[in-house]
Each structure stands twice: as C-alpha cells, then as structure tokens.
C-alpha atoms as a PDB file:
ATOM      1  CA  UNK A   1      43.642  14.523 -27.812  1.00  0.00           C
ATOM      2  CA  UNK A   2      41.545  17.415 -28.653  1.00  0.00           C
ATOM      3  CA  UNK A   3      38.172  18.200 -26.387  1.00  0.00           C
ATOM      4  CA  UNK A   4      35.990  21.001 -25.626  1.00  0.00           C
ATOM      5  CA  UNK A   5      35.436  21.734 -21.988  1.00  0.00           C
ATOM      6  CA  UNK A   6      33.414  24.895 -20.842  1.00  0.00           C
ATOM      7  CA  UNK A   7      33.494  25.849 -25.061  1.00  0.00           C
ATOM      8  CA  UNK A   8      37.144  25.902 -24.551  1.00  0.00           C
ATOM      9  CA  UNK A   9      39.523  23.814 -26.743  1.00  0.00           C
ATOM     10  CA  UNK A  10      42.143  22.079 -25.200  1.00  0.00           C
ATOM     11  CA  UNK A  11      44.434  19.491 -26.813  1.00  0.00           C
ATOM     12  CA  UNK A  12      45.565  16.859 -23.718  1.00  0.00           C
ATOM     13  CA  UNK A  13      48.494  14.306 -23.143  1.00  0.00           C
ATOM     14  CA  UNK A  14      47.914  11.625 -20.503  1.00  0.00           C
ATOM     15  CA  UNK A  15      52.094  12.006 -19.538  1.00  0.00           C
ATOM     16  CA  UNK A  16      51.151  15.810 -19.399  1.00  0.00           C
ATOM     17  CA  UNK A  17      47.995  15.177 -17.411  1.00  0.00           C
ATOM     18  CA  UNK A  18      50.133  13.409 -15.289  1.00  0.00           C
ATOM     19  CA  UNK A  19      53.078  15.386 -14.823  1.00  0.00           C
ATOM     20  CA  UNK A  20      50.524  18.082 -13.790  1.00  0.00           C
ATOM     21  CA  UNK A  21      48.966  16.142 -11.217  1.00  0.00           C
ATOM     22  CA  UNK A  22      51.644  14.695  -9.548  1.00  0.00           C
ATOM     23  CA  UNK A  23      52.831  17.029  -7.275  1.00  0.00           C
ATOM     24  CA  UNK A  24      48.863  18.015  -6.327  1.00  0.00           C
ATOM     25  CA  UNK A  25      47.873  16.196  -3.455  1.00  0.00           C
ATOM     26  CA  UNK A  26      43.888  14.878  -3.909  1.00  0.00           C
ATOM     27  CA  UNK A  27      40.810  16.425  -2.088  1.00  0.00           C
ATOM     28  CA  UNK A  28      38.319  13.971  -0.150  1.00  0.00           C
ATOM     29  CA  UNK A  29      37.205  11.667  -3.040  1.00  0.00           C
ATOM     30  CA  UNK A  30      33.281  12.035  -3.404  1.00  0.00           C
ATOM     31  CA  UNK A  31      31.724  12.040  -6.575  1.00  0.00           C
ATOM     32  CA  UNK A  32      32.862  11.438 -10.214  1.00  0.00           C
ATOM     33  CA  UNK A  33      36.852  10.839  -9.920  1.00  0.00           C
ATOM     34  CA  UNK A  34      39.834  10.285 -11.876  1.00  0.00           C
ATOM     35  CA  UNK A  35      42.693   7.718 -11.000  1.00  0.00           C
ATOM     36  CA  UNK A  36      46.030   9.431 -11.875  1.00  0.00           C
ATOM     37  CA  UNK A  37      48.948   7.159 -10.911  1.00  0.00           C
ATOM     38  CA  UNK A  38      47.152   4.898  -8.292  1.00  0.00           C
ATOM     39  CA  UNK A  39      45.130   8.004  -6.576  1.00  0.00           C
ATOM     40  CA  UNK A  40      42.384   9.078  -7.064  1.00  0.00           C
ATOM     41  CA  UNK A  41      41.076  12.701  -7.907  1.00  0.00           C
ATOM     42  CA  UNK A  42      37.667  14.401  -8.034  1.00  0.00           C
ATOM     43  CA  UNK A  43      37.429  15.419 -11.540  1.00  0.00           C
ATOM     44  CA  UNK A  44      36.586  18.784 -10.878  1.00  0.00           C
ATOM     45  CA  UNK A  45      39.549  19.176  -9.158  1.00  0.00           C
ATOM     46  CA  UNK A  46      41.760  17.563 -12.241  1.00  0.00           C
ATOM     47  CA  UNK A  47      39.921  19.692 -14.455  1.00  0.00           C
ATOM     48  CA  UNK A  48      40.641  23.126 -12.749  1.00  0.00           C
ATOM     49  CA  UNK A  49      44.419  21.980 -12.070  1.00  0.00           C
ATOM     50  CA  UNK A  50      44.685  21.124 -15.781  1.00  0.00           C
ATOM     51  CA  UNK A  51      42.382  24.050 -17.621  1.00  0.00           C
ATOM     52  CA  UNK A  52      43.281  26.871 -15.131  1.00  0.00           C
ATOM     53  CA  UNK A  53      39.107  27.349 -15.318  1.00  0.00           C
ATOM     54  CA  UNK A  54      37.369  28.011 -12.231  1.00  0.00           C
ATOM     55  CA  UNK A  55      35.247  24.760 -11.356  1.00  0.00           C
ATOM     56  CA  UNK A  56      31.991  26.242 -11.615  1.00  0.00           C
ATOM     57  CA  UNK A  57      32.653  27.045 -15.521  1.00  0.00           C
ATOM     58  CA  UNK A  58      32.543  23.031 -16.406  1.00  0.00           C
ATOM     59  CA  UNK A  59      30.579  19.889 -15.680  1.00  0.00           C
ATOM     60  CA  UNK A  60      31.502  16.889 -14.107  1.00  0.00           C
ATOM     61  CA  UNK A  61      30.583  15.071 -17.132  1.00  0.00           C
ATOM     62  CA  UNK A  62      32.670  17.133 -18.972  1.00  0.00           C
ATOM     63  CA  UNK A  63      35.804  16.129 -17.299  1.00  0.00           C
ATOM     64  CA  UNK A  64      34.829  12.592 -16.856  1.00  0.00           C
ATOM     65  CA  UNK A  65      34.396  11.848 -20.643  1.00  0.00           C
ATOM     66  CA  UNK A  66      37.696  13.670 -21.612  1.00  0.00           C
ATOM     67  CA  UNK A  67      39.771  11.824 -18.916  1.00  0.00           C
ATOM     68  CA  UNK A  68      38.125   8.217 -20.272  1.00  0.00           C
ATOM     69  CA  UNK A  69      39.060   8.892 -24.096  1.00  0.00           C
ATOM     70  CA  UNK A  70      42.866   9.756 -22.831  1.00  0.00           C
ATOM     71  CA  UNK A  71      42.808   6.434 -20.647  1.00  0.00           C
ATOM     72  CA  UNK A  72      42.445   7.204 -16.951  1.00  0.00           C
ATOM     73  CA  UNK A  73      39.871   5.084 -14.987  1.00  0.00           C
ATOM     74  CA  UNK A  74      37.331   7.255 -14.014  1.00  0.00           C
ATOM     75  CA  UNK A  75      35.439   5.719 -11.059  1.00  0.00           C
ATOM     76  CA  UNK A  76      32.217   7.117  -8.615  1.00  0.00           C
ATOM     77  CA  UNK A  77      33.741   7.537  -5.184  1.00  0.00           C
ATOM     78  CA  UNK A  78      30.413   7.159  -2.306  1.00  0.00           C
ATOM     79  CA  UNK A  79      29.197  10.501  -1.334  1.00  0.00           C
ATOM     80  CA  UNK A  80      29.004  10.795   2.657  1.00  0.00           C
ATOM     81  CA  UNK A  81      26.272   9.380   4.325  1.00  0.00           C
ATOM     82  CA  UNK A  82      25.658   6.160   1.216  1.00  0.00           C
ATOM     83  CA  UNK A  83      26.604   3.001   1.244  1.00  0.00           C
ATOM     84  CA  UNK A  84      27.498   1.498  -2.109  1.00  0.00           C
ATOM     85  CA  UNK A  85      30.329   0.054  -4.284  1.00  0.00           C
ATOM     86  CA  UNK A  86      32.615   2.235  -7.052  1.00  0.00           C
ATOM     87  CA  UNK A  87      31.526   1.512 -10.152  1.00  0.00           C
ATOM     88  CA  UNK A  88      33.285   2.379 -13.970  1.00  0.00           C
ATOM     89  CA  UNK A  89      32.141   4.847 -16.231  1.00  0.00           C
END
C-alpha cells in the first residue's frame, strides 16, 4: 500500500511491517497505538522503526491512518494520570 508520511512516499506490507517489528520490544503504551502481533506499539514508535524518520518529522495521525488501511488495530492506550477505556479508531 502506498502512503505519504512526513511528504515521503512509502509503499508498506503488513508481513513486512511485521517482520520489522517483531524483534522491537514496545515502549510504555500511551497515546495513539498500533497492535502488531498481539502487542501493542505507540505509533510513533512503529513509524520511526519502519520509515527510519526521526519522530518529530511525522504526526501521530499520520501513522495511525496508514497502519488502519494495511489492517492493524489501532487503539488509544490511557495517558498517565486518566481513567478511561481504549477505544478504535
């Protein structure tokens, strides 16, 4: 699938996502997150691991929407200090 993420194009495989993430080990979950293979990423994370682009150069959003269209549940993890349930995208 082809997206544009910091006015970079990058053409993405959810096996390829995957193989790329699986030997990463996730960051404290707070925040917009992915679910890669039952665990769950913060997207900014996924999206530097995958792009090789420094985090600051994309959005959240960015990252979120990409990860949807290629089939990964992206959920909101609670942010320290608020209560609340994870909700879908």
């Amino acid at each position: 699938m082809r997206c544009v993420i910091a006015r970079f194009p990058f053409d993405f495989i959810k096996s390829e996502v995957q193989t790329l993430m699986s030997g990463v080990e996730p960051e404290d979950a707070t925040g917009p997150c992915a679910v890669i293979d039952d665990r769950t990423y913060p997207v900014k994370q996924v999206g530097q691991v995958i792009t090789g682009l420094d985090r600051r150069d994309f959005t959240a959003l960015e990252l979120t929407r990409a990860l949807g269209r290629l089939g990964f549940t992206c959920v909101t993890a609670p942010v320290a200090g608020r209560l609340g349930p994870i909700t879908d995208f």
